[in-house]
N, C-alpha and C. Protein backbone atom coordinates (compact mmCIF):
# COMPACT_ATOMS: atom_id res chain seq x y z
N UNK A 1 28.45 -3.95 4.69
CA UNK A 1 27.39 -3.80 5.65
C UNK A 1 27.19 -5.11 6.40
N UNK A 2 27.02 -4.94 7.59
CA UNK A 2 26.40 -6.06 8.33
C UNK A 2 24.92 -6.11 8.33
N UNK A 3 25.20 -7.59 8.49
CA UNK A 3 23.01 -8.66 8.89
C UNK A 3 22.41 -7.60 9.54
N UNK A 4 23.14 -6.94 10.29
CA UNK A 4 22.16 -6.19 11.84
C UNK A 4 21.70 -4.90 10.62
N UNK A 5 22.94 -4.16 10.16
CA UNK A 5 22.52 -3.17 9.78
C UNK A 5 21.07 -3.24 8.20
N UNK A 6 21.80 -4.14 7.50
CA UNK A 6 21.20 -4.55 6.16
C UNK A 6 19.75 -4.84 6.81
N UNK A 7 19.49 -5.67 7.71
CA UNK A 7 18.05 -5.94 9.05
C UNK A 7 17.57 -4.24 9.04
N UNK A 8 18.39 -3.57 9.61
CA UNK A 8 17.33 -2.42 9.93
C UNK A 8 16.94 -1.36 8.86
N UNK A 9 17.96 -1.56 7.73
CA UNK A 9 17.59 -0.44 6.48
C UNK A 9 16.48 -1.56 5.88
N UNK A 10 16.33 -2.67 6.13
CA UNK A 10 15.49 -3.19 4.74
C UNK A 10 13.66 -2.83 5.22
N UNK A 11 13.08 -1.97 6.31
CA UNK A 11 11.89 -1.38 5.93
C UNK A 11 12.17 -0.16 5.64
N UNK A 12 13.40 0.87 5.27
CA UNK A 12 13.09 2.07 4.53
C UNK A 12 13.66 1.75 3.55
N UNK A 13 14.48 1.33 3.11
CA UNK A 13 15.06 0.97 1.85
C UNK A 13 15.19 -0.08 0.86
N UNK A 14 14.55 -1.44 1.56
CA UNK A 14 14.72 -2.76 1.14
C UNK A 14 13.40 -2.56 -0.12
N UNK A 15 14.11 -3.82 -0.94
CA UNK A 15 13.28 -3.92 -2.34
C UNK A 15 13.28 -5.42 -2.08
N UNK A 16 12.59 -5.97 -2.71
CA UNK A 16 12.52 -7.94 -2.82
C UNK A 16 11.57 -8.24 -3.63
N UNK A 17 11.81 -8.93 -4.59
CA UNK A 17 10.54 -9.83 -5.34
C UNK A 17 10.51 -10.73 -5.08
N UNK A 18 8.94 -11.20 -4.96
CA UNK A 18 8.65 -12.71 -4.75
C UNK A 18 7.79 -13.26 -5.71
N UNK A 19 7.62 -14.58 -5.92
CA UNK A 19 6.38 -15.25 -6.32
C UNK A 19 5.15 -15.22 -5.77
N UNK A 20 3.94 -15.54 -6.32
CA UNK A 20 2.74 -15.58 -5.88
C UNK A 20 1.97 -16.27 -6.55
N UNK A 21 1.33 -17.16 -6.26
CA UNK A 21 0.30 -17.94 -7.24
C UNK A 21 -1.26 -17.17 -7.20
N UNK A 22 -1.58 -16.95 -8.73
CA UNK A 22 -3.16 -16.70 -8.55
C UNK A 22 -3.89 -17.56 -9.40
N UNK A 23 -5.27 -17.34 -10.07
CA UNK A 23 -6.18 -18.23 -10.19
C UNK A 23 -5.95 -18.71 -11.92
N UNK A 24 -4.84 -17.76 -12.16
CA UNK A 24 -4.20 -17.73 -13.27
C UNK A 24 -3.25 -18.14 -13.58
N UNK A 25 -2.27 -18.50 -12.88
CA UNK A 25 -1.02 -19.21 -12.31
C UNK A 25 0.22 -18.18 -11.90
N UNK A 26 1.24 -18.68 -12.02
CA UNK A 26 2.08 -17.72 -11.32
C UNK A 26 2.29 -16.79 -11.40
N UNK A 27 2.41 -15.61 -10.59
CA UNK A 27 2.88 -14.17 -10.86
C UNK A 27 3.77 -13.61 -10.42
N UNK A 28 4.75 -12.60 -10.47
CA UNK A 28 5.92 -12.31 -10.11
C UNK A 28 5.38 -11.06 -9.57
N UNK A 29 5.91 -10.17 -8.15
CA UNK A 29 5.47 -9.06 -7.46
C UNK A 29 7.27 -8.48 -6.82
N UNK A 30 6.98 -7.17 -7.19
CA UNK A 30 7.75 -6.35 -6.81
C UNK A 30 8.09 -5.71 -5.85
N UNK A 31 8.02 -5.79 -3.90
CA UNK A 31 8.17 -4.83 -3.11
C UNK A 31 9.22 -3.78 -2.62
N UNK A 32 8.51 -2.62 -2.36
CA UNK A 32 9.47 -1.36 -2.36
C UNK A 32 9.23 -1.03 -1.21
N UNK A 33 10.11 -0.59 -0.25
CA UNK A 33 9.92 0.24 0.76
C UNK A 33 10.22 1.70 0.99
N UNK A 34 10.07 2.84 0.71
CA UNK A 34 10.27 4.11 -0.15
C UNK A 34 10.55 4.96 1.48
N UNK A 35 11.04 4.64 2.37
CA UNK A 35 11.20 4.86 3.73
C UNK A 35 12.56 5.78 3.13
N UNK A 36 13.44 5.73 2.74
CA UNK A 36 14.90 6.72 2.59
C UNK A 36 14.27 7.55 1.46
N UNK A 37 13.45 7.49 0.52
CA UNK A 37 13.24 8.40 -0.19
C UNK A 37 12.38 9.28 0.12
N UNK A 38 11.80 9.27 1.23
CA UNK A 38 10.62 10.31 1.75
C UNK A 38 11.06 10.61 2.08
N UNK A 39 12.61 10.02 3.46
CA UNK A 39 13.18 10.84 4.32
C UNK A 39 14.10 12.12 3.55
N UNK A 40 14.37 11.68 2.16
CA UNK A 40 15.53 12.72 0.88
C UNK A 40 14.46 13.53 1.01
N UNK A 41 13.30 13.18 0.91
CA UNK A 41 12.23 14.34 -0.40
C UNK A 41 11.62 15.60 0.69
N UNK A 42 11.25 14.36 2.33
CA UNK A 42 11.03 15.27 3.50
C UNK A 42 9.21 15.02 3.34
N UNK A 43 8.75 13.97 2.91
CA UNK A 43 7.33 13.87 2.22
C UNK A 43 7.39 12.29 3.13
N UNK A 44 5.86 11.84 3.03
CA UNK A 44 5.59 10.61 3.64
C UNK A 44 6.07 9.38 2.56
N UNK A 45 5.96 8.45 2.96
CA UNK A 45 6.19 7.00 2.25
C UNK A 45 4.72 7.06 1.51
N UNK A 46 3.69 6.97 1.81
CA UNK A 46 2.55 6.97 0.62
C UNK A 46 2.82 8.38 -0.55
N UNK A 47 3.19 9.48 0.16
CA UNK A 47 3.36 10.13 -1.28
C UNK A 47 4.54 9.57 -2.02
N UNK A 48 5.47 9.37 -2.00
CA UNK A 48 6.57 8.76 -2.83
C UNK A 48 6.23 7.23 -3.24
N UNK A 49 5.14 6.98 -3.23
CA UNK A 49 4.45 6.20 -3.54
C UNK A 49 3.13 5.95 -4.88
N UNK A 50 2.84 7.10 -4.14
CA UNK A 50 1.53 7.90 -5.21
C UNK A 50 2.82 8.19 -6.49
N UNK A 51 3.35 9.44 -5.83
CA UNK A 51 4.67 9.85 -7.23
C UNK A 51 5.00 8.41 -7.80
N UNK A 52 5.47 7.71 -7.28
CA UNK A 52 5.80 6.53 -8.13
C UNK A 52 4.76 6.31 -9.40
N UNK A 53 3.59 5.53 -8.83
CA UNK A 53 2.62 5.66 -9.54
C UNK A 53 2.17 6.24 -10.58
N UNK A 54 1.91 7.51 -9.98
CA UNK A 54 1.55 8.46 -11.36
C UNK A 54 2.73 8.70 -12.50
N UNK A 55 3.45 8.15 -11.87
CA UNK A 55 4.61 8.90 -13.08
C UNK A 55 4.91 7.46 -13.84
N UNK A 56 3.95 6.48 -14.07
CA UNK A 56 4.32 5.73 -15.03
C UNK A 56 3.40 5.95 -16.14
N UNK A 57 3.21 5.49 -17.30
CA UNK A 57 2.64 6.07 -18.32
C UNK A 57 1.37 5.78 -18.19
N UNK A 58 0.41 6.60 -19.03
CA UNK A 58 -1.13 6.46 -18.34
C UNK A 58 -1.91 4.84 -18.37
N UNK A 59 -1.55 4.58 -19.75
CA UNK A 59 -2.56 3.22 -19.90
C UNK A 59 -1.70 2.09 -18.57
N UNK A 60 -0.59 1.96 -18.32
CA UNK A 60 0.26 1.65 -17.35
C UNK A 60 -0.76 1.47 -15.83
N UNK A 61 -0.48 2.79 -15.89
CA UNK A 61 -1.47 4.00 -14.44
C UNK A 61 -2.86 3.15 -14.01
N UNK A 62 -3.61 3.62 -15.55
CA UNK A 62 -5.29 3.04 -15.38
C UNK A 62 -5.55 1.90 -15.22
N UNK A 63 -4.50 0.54 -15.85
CA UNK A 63 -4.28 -1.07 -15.78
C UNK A 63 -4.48 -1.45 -13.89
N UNK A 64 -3.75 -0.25 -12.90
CA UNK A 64 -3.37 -0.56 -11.60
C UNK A 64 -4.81 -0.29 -11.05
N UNK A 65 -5.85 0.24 -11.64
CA UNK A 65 -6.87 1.06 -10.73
C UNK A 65 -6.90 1.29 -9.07
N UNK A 66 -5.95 1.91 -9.22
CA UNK A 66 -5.37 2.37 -7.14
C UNK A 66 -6.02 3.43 -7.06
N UNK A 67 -7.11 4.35 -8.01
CA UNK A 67 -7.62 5.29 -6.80
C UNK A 67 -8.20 4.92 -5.76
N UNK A 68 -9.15 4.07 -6.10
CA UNK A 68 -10.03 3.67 -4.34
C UNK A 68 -9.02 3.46 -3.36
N UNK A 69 -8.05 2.54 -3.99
CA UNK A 69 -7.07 2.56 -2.99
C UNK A 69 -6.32 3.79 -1.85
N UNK A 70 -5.75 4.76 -3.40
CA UNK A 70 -5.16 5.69 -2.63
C UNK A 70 -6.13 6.78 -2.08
N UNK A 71 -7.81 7.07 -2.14
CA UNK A 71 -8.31 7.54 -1.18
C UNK A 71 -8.80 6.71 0.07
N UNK A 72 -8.56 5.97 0.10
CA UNK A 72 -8.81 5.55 1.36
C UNK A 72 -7.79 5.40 2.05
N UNK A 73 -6.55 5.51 1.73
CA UNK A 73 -5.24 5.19 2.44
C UNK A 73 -5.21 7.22 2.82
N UNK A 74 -5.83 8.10 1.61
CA UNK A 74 -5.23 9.10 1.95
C UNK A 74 -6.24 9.45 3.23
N UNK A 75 -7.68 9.31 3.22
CA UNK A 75 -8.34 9.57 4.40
C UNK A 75 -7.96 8.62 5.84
N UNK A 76 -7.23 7.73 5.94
CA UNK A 76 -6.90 6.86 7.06
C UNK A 76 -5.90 7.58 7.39
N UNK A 77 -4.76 8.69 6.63
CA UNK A 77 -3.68 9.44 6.79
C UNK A 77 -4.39 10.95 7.55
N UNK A 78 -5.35 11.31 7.02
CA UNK A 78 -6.02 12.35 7.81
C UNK A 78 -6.43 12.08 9.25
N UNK A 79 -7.40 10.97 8.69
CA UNK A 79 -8.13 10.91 10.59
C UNK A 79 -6.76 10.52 11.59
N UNK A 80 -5.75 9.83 11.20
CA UNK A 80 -4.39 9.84 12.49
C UNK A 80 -3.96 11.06 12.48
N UNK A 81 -4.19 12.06 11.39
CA UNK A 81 -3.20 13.33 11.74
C UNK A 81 -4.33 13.62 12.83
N UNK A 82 -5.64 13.93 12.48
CA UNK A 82 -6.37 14.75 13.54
C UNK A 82 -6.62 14.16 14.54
N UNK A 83 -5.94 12.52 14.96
CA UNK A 83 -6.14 12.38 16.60
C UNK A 83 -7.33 11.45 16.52
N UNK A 84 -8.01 11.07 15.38
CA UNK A 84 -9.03 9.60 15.12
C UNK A 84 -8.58 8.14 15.14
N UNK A 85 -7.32 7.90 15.76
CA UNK A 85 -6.91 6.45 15.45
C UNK A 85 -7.85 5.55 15.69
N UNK A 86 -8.68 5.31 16.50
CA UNK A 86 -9.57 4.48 17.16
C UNK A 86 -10.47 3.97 15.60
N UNK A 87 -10.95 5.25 15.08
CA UNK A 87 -11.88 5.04 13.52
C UNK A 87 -11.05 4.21 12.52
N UNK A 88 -9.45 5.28 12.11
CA UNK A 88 -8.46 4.53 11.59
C UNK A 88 -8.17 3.49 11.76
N UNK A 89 -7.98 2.75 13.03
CA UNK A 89 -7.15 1.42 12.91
C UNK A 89 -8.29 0.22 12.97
N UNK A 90 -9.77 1.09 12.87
CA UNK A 90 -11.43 0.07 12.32
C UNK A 90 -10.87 -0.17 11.29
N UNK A 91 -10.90 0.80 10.26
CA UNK A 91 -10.91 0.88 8.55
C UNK A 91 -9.27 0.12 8.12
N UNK A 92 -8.33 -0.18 9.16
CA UNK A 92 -7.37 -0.60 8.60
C UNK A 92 -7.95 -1.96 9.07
N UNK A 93 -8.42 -2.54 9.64
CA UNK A 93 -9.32 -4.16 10.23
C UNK A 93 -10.00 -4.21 9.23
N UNK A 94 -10.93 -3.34 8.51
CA UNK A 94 -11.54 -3.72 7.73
C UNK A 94 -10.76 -3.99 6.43
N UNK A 95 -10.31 -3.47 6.04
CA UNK A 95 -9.40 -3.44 4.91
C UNK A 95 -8.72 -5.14 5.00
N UNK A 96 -8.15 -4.76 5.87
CA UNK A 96 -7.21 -6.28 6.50
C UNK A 96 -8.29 -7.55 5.68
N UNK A 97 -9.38 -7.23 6.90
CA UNK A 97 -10.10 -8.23 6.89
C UNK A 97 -10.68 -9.03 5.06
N UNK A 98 -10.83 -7.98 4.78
CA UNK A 98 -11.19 -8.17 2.73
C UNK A 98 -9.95 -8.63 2.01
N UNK A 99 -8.60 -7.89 2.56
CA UNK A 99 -7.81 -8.73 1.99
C UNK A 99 -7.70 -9.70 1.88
N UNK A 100 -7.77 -9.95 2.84
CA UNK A 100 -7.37 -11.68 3.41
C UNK A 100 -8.43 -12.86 3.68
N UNK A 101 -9.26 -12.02 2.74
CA UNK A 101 -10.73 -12.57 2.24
C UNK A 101 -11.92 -13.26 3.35
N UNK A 102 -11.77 -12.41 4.13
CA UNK A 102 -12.98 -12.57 4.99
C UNK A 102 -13.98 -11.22 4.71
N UNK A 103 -14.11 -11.42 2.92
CA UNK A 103 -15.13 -10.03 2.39
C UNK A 103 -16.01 -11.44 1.89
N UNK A 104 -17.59 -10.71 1.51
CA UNK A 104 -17.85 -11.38 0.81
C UNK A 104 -17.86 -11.30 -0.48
N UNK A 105 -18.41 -12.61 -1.29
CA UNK A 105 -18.34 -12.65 -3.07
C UNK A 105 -18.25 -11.96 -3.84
N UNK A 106 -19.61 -10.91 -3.36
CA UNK A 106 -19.82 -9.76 -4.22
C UNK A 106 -20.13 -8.98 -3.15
N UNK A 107 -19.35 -8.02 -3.50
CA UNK A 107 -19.17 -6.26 -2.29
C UNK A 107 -20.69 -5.76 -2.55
N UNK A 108 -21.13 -5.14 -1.68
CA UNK A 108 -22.25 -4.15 -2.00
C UNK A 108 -21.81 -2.80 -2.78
N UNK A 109 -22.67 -2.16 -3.56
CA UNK A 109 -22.18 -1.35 -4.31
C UNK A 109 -21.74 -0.18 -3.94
N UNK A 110 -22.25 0.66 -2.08
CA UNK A 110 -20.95 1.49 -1.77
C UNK A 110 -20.03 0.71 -1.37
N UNK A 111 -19.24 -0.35 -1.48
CA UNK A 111 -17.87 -0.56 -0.82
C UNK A 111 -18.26 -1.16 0.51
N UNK A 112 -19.56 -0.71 1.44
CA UNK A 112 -19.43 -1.17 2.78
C UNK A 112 -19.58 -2.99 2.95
N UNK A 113 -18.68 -3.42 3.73
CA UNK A 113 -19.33 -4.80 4.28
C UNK A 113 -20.15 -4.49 5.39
């Protein structure tokens, strides 16, 4: 395979681990891009995602606590199907924005900033 081609499969197919430092010290992280396996299954990249997920063993599962995660990724997947991007690509700013820690200390207890 060529640079060009290996370049364009690596967001449906590319894997890479990197380092990361946290407040704990170093951690090792795994990324997947599940882009050729949705296209096999005929399903989106977040469900072959979710499947990933769930199908590791439970105490595994519950250690990740991704539901909040995956309902809010699954309702940001609704409002673009029905033609809401404008709301969607708020809630993906907001999201952004907490990641990358412009949240504050302590969240209020629904979730809203």
């Amino acid at each position: 395979m060529t640079d060009k081609l290996n370049f364009e499969l690596a967001p449906k197919a590319g894997t890479f681990v990197t380092r990361d430092v946290d407040r704990s010290g170093p951690i090792v992280k795994l990324y997947f891009f599940p882009g050729l396996r949705a296209q096999e299954l005929g399903v989106s990249n977040l469900e072959v995602a979710v499947q990933a997920m769930r199908s590791l063993l439970p105490a595994q599962y519950q250690s990740l606590n991704v539901e909040p995660l995956l309902d809010y990724l699954n309702d940001a997947a609704t409002k673009l199907r029905n033609g809401d991007g404008a709301e969607a690509l708020a809630d993906v700013k907001d999201l952004w924005r907490i990641l990358i820690g412009d949240a504050p200390d302590v969240l209020p207890a629904g979730g809203a900033c």
